[in-house]
C-alpha atoms as a PDB file:
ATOM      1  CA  UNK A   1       0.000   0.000   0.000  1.00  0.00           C
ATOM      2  CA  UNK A   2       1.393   3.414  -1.221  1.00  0.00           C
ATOM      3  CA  UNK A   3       0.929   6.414   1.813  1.00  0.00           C
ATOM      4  CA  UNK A   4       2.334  10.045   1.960  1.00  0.00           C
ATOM      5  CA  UNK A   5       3.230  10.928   5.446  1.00  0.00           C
ATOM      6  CA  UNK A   6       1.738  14.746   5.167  1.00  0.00           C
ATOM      7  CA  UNK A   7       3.321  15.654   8.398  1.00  0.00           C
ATOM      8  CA  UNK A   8       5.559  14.005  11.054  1.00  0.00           C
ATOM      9  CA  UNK A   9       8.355  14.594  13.470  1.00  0.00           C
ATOM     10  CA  UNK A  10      11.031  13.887  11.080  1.00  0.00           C
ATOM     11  CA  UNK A  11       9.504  15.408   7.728  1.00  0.00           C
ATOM     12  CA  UNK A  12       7.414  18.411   9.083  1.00  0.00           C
ATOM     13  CA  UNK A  13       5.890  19.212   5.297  1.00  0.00           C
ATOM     14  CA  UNK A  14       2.568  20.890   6.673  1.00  0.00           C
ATOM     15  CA  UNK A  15       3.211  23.438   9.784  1.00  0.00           C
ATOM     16  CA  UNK A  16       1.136  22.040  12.546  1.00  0.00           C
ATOM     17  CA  UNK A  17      -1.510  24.723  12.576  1.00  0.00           C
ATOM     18  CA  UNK A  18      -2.629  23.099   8.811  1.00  0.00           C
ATOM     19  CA  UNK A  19      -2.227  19.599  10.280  1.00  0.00           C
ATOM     20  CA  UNK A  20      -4.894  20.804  13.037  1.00  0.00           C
ATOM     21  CA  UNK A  21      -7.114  22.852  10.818  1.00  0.00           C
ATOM     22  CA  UNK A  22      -7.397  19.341   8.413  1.00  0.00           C
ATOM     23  CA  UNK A  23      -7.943  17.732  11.288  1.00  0.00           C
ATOM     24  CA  UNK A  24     -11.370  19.684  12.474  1.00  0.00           C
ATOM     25  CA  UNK A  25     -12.151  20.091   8.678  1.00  0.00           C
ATOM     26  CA  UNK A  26     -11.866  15.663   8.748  1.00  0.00           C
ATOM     27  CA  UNK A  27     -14.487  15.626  11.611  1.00  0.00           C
ATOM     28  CA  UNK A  28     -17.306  13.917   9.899  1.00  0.00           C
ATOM     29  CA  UNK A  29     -15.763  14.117   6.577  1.00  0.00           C
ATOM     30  CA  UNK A  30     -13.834  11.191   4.306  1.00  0.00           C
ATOM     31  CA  UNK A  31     -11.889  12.963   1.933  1.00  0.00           C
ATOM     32  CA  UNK A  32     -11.833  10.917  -1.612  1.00  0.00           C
ATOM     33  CA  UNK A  33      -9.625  12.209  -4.260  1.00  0.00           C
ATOM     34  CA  UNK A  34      -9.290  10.480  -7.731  1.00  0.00           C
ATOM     35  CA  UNK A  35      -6.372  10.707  -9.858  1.00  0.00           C
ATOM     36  CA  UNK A  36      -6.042  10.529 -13.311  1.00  0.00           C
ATOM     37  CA  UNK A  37      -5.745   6.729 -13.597  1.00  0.00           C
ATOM     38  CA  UNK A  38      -8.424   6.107 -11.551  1.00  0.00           C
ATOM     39  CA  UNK A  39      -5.791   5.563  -8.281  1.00  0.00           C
ATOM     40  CA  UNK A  40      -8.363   6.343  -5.234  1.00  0.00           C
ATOM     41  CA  UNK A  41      -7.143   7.946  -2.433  1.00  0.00           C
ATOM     42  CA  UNK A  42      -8.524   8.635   1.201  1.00  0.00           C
ATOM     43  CA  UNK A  43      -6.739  10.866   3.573  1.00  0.00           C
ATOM     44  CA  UNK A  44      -6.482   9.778   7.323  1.00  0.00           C
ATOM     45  CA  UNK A  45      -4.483   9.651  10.406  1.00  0.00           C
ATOM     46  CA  UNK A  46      -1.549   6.920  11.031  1.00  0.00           C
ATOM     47  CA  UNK A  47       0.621   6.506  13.596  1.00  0.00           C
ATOM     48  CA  UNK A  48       3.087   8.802  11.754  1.00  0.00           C
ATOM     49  CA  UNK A  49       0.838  11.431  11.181  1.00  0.00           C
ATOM     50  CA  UNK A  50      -1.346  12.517   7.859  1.00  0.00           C
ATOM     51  CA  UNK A  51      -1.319   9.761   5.091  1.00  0.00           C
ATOM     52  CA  UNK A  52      -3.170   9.501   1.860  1.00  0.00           C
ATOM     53  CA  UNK A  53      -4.147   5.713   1.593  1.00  0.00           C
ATOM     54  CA  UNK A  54      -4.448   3.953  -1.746  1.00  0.00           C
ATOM     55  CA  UNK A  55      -8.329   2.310  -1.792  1.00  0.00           C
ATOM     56  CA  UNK A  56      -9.279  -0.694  -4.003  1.00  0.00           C
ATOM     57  CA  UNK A  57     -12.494   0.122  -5.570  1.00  0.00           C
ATOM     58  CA  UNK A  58     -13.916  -3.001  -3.302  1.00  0.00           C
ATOM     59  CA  UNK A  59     -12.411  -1.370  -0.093  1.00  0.00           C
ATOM     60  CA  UNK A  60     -14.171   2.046  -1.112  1.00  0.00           C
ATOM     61  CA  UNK A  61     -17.333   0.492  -1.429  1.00  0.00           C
ATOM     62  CA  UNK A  62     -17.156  -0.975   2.043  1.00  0.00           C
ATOM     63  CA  UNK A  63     -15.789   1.966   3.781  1.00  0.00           C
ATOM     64  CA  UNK A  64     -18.845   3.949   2.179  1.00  0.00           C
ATOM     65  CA  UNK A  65     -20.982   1.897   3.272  1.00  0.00           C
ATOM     66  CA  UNK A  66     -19.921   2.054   6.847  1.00  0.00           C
ATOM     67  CA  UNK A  67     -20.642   5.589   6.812  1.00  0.00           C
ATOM     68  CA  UNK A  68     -24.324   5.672   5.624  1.00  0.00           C
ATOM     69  CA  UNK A  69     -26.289   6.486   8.419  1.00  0.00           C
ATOM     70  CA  UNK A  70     -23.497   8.130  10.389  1.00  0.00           C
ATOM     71  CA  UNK A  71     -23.587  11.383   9.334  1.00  0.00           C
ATOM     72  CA  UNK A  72     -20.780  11.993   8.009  1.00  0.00           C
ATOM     73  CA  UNK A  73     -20.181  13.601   4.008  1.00  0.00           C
ATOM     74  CA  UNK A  74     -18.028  12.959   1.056  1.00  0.00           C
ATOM     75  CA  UNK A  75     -15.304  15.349   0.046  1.00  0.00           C
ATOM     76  CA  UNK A  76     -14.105  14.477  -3.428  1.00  0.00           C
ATOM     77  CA  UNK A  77     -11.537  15.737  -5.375  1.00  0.00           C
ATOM     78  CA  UNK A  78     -10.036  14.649  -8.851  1.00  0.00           C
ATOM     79  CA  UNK A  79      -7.275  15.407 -11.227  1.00  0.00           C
ATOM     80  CA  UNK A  80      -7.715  18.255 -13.975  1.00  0.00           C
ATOM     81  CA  UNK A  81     -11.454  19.024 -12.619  1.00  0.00           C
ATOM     82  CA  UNK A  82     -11.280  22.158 -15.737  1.00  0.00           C
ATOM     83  CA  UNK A  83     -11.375  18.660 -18.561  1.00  0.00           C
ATOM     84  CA  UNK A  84     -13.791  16.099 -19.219  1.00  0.00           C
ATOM     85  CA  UNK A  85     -12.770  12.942 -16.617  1.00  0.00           C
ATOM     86  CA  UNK A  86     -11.638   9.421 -17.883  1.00  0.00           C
ATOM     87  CA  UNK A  87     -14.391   6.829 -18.094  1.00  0.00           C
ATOM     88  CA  UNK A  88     -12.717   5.349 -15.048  1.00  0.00           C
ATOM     89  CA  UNK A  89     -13.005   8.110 -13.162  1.00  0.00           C
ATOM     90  CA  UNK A  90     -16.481   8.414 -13.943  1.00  0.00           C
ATOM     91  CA  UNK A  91     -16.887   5.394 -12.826  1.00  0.00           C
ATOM     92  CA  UNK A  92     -15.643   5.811  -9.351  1.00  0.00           C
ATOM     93  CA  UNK A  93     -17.537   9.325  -8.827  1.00  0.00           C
ATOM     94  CA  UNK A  94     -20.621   7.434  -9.568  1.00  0.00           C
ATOM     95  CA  UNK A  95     -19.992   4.635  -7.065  1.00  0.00           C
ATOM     96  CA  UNK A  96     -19.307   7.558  -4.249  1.00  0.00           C
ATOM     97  CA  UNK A  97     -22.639   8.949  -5.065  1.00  0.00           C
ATOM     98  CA  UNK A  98     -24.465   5.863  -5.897  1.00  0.00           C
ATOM     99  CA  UNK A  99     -23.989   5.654  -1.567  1.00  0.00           C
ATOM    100  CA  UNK A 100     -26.047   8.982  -1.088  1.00  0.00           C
ATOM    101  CA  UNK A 101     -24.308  10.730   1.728  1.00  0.00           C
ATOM    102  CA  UNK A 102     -23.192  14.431   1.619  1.00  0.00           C
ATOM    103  CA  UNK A 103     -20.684  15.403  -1.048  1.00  0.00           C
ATOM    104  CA  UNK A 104     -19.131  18.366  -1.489  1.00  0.00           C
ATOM    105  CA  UNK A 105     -17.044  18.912  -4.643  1.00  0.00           C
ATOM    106  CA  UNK A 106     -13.840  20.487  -3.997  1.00  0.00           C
ATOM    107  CA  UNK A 107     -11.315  22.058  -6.994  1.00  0.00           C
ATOM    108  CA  UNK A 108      -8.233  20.328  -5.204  1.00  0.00           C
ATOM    109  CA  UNK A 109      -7.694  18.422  -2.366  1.00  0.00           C
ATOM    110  CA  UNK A 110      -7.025  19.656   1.324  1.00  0.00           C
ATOM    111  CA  UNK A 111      -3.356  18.744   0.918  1.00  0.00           C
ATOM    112  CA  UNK A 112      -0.467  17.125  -1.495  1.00  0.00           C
ATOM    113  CA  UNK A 113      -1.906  13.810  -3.124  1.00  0.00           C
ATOM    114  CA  UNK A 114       1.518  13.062  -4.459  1.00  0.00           C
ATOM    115  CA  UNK A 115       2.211   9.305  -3.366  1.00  0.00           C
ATOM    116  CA  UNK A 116       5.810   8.045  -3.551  1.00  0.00           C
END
């Protein structure tokens, strides 16, 4: 699994005023951004600080569907929003709101999405 530590002792990349002001913007949100290929990624917390995660399209669908009914909203991001979007990801922006929670559409993503 490919993760960008956003922030940690040893690679401070985000001052830790951002780190905190993600952090109350995650409450109750799962950010989703898409990249060009069709790569999803969710950002989160680890042990090492803020990661994106690579998701499977299977493991997307499940951790969707562990938030209906928990109030908590989609923020989803892409590649190039300004051009039409690959049929793949299409596809995944459909799944997301095939689950019907919140969604808000958002020109880039909170932080980096650049996954080494």
């Amino acid at each position: 699994m490919q993760k960008r530590v956003v922030q940690n002792d040893a690679n401070p990349l985000l001052s830790k005023r951002d780190v905190r002001r993600i952090r109350t913007h995650m409450n109750g949100t799962m950010h989703i951004h898409v990249r060009r290929d069709g790569t999803v990624l969710a950002l989160g917390d680890t042990p090492r600080g803020l990661a994106w995660h690579t998701l499977t399209i299977d493991r997307l669908q499940r951790e969707l569907q562990a938030l209906k009914g928990q109030n908590v909203a989609v923020a989803y991001s892409r590649d190039d929003p300004e051009v039409e979007p690959p049929k793949l990801v299409e596809m995944v922006f459909k799944i997301i709101v095939g689950f019907e929670l919140p969604m808000q559409l958002l020109r880039e993503p909170p932080v980096s999405v650049d996954v080494r």
